[in-house]
PDB file of N, CA and C in Angstrom:
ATOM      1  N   UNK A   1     -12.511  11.632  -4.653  1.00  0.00           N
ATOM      2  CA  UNK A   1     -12.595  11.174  -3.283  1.00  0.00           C
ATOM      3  C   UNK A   1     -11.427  11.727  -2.479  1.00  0.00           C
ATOM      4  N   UNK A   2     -11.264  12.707  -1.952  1.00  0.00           N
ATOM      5  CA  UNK A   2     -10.683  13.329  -1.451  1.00  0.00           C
ATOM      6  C   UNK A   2     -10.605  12.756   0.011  1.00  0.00           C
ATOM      7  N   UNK A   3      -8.995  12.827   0.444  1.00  0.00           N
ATOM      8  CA  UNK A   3      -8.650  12.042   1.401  1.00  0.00           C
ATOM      9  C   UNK A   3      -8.594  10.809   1.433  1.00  0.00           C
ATOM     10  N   UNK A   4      -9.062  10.195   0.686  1.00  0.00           N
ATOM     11  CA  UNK A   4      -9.642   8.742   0.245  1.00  0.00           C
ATOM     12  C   UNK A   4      -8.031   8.089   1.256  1.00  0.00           C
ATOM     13  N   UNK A   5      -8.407   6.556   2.196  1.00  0.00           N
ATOM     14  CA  UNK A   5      -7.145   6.216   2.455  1.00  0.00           C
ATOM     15  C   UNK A   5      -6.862   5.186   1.505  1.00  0.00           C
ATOM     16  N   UNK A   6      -5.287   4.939   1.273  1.00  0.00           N
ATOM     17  CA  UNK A   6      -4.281   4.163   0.340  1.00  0.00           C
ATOM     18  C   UNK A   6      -4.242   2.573   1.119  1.00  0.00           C
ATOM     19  N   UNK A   7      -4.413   1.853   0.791  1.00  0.00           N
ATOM     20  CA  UNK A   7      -3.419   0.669   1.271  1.00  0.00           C
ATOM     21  C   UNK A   7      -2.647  -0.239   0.153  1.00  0.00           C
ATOM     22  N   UNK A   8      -1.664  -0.718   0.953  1.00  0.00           N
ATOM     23  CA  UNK A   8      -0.794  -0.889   0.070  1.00  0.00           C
ATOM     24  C   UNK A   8      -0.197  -2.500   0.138  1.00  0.00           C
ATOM     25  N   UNK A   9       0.540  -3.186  -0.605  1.00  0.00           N
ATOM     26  CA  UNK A   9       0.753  -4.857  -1.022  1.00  0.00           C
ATOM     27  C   UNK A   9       2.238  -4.254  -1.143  1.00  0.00           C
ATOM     28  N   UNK A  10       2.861  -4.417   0.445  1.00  0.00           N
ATOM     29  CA  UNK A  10       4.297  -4.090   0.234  1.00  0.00           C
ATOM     30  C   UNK A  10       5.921  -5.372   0.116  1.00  0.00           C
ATOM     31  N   UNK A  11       6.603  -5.326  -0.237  1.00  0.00           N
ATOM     32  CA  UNK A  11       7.615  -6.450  -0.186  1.00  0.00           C
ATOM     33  C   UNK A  11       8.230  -5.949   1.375  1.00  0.00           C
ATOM     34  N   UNK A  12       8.314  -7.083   1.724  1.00  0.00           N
ATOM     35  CA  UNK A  12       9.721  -7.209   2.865  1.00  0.00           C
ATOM     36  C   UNK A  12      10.719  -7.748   2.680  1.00  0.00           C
ATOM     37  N   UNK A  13      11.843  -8.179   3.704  1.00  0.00           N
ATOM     38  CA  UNK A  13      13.198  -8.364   3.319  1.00  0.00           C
ATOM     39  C   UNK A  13      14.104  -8.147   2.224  1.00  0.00           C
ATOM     40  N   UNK A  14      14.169  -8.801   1.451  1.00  0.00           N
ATOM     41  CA  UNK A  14      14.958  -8.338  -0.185  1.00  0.00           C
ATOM     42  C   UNK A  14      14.076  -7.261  -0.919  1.00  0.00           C
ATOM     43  N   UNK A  15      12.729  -8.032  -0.884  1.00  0.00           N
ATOM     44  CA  UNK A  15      12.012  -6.924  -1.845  1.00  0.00           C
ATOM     45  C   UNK A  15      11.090  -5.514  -0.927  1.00  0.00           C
ATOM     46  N   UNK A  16      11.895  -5.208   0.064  1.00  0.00           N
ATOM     47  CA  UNK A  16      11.710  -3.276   0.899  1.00  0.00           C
ATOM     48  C   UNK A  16      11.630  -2.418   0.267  1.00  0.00           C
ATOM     49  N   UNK A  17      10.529  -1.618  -0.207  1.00  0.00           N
ATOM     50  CA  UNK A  17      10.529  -0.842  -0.976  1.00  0.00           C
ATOM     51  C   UNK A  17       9.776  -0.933  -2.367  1.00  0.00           C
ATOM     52  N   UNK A  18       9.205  -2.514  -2.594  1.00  0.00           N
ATOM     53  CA  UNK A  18       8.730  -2.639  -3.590  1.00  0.00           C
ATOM     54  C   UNK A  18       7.393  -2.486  -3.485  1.00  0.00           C
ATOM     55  N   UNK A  19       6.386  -1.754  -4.271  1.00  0.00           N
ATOM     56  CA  UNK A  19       5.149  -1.704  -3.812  1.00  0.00           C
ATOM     57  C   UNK A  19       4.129  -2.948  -5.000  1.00  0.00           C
ATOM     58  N   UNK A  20       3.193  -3.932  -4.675  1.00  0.00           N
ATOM     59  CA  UNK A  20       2.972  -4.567  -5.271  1.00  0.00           C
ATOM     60  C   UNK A  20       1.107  -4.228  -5.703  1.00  0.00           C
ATOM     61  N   UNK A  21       0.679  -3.418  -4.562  1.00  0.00           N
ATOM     62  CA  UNK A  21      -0.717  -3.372  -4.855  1.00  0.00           C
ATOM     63  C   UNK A  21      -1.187  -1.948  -4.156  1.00  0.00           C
ATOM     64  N   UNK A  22      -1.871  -1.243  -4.981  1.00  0.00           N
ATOM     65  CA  UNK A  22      -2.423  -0.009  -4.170  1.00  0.00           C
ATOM     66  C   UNK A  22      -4.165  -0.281  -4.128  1.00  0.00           C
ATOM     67  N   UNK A  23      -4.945  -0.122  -3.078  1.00  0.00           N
ATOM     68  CA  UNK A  23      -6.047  -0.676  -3.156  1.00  0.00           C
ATOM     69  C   UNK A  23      -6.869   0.420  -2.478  1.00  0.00           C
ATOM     70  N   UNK A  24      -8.842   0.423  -2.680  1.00  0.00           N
ATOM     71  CA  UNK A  24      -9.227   1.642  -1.546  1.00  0.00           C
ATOM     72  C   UNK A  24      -9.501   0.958  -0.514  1.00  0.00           C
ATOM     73  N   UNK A  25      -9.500  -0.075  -0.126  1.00  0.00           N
ATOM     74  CA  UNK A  25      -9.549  -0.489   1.156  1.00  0.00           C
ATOM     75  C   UNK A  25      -8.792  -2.008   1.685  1.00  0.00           C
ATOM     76  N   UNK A  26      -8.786  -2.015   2.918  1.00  0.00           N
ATOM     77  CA  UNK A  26      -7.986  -2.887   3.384  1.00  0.00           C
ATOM     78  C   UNK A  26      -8.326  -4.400   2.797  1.00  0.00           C
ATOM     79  N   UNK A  27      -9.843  -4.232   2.498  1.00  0.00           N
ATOM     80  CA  UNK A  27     -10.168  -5.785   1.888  1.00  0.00           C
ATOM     81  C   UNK A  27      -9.813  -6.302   0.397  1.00  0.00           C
ATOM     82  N   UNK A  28      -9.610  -5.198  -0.270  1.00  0.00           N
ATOM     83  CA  UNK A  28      -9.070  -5.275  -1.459  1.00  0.00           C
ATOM     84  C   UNK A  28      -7.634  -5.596  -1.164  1.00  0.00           C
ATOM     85  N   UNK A  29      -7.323  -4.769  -0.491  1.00  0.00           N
ATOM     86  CA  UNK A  29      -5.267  -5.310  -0.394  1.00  0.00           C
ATOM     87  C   UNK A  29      -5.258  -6.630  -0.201  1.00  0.00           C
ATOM     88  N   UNK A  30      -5.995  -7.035   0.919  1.00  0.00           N
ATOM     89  CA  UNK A  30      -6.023  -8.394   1.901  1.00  0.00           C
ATOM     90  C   UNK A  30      -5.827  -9.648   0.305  1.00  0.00           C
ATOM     91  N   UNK A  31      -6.829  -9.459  -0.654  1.00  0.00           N
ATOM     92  CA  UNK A  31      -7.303  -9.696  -1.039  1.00  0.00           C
ATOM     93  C   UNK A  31      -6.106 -10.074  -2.618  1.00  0.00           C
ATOM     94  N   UNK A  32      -5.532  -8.786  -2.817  1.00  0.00           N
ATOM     95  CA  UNK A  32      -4.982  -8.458  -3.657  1.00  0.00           C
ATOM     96  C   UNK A  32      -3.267  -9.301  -3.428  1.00  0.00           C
ATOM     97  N   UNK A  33      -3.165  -9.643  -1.881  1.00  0.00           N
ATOM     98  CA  UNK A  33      -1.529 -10.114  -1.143  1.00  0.00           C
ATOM     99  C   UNK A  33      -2.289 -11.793  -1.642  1.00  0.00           C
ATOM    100  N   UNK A  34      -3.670 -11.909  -1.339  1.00  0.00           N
ATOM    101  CA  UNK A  34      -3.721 -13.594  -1.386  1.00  0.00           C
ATOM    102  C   UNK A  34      -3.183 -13.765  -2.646  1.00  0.00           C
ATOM    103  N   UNK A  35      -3.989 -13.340  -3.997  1.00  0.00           N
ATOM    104  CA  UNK A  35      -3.495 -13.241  -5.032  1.00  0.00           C
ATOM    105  C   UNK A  35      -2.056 -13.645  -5.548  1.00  0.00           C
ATOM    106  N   UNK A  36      -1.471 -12.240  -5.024  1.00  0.00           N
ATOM    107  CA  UNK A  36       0.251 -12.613  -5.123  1.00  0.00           C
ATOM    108  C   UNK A  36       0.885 -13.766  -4.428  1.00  0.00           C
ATOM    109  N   UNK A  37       0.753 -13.992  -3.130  1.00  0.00           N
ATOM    110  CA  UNK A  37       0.811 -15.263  -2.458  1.00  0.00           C
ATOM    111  C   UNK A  37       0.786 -16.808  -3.275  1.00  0.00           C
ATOM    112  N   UNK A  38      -0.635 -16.359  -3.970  1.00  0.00           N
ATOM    113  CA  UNK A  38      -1.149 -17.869  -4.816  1.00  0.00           C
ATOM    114  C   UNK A  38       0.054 -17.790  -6.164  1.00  0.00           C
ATOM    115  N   UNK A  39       0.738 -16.799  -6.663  1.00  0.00           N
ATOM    116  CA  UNK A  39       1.931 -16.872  -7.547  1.00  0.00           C
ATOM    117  C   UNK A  39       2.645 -16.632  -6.831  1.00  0.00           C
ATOM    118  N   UNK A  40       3.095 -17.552  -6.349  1.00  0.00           N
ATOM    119  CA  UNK A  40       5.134 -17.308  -5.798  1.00  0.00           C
ATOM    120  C   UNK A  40       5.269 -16.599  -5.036  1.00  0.00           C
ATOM    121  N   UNK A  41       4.518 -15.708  -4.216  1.00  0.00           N
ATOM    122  CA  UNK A  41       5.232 -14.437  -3.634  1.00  0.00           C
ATOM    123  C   UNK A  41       5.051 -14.528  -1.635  1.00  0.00           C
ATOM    124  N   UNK A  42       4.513 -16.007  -1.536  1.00  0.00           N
ATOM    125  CA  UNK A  42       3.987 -16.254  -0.017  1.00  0.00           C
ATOM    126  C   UNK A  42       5.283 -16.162   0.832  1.00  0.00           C
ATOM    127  N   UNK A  43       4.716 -15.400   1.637  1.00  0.00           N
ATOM    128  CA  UNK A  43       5.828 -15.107   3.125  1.00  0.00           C
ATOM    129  C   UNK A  43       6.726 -13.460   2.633  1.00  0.00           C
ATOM    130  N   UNK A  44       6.528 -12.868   1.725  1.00  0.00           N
ATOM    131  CA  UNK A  44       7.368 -12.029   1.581  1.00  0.00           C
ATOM    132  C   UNK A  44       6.157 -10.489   1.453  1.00  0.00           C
ATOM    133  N   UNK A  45       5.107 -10.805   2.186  1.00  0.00           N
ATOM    134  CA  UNK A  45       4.396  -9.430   1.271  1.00  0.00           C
ATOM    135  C   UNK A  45       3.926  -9.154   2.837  1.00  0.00           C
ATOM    136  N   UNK A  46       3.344  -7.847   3.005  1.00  0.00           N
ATOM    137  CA  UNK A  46       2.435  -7.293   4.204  1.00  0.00           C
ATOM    138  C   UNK A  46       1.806  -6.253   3.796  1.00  0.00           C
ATOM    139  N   UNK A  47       0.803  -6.336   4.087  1.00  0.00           N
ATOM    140  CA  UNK A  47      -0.333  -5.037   4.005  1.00  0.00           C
ATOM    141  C   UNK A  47      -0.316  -3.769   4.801  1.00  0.00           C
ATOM    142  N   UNK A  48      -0.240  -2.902   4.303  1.00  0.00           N
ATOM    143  CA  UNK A  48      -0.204  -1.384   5.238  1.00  0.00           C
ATOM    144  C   UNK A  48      -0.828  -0.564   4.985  1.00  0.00           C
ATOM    145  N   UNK A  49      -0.972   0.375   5.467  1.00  0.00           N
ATOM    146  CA  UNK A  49      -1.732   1.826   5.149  1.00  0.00           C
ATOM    147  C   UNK A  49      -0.782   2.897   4.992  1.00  0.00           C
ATOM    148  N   UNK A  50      -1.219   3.488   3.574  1.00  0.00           N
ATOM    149  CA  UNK A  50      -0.340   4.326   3.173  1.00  0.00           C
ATOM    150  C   UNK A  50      -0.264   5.483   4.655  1.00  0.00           C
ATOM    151  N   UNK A  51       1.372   6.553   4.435  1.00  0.00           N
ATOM    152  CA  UNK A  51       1.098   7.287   5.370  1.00  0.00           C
ATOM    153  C   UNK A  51       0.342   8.373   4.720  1.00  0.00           C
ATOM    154  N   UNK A  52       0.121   8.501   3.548  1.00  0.00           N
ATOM    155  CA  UNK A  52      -0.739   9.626   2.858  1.00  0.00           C
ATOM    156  C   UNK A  52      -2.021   9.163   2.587  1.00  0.00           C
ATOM    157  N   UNK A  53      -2.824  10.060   2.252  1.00  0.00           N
ATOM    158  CA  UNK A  53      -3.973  10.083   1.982  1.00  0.00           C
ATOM    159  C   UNK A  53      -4.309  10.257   0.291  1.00  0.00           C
ATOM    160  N   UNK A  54      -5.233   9.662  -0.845  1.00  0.00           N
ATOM    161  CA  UNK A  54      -4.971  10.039  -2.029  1.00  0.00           C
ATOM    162  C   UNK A  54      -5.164  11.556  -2.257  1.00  0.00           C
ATOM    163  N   UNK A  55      -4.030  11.776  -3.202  1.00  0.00           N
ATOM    164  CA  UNK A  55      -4.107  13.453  -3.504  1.00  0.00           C
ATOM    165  C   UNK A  55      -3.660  14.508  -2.591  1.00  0.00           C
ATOM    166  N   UNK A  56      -2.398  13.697  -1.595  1.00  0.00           N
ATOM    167  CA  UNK A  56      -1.726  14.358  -0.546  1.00  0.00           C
ATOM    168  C   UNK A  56      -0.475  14.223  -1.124  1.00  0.00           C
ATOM    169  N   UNK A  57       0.209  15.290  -0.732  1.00  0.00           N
ATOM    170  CA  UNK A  57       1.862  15.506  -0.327  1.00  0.00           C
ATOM    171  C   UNK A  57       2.590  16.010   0.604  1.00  0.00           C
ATOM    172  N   UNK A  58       3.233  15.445   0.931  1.00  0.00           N
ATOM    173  CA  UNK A  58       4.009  16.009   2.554  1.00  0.00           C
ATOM    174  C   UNK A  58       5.741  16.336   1.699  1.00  0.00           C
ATOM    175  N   UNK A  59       6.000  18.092   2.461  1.00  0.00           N
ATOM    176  CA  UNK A  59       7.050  18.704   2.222  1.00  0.00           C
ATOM    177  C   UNK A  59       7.064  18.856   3.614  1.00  0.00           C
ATOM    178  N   UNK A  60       8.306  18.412   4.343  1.00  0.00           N
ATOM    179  CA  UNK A  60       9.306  18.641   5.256  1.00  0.00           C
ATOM    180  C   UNK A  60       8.192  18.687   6.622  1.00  0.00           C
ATOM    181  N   UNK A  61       7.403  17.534   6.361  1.00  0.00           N
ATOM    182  CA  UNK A  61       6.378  16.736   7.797  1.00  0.00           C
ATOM    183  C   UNK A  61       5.148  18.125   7.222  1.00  0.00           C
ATOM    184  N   UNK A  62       4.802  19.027   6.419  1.00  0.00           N
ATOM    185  CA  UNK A  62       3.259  19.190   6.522  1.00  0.00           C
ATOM    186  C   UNK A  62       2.936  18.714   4.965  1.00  0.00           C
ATOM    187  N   UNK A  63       1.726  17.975   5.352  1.00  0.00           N
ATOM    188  CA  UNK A  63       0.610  17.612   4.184  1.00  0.00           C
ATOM    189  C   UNK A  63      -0.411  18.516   3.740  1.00  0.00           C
ATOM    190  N   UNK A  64       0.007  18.310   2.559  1.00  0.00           N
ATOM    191  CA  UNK A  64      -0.857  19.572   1.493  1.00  0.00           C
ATOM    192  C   UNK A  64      -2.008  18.813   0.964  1.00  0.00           C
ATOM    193  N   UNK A  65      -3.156  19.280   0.685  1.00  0.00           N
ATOM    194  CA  UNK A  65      -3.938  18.438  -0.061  1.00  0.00           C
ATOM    195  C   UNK A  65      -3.830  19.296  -1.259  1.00  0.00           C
ATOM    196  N   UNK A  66      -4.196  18.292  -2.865  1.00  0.00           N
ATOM    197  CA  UNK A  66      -3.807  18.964  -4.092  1.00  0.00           C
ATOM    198  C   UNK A  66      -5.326  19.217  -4.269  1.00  0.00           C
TER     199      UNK A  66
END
């Protein structure tokens, strides 16, 4: 699935940078944060969209597809 978009189950404040869920669509993430939420993790997570696409890489701002 080429291009396919990423979303992602990210930490905020302390945990910036931590990635908790990679999903193919936003309803799976949504889905995937309640989850974590329902163990311990409520108020600290947000859902995003990767800035890549699956099977992309960006060298110095251009994206390559592999």
């Amino acid at each position: 699935m080429e291009g396919m978009l990423i979303w992602e189950v990210n930490g905020i404040d302390d945990l910036v940078g931590t990635c908790f869920a990679q999903c193919s669509t936003k309803a799976k993430a949504e889905k995937a944060m309640q989850i974590l939420e329902e163990n311990g993790f409520e108020g600290i997570l947000e859902v995003n969209q990767s800035c890549l696409k699956l099977d992309q890489i960006s060298i110095g701002g251009k994206i390559i597809n592999l």
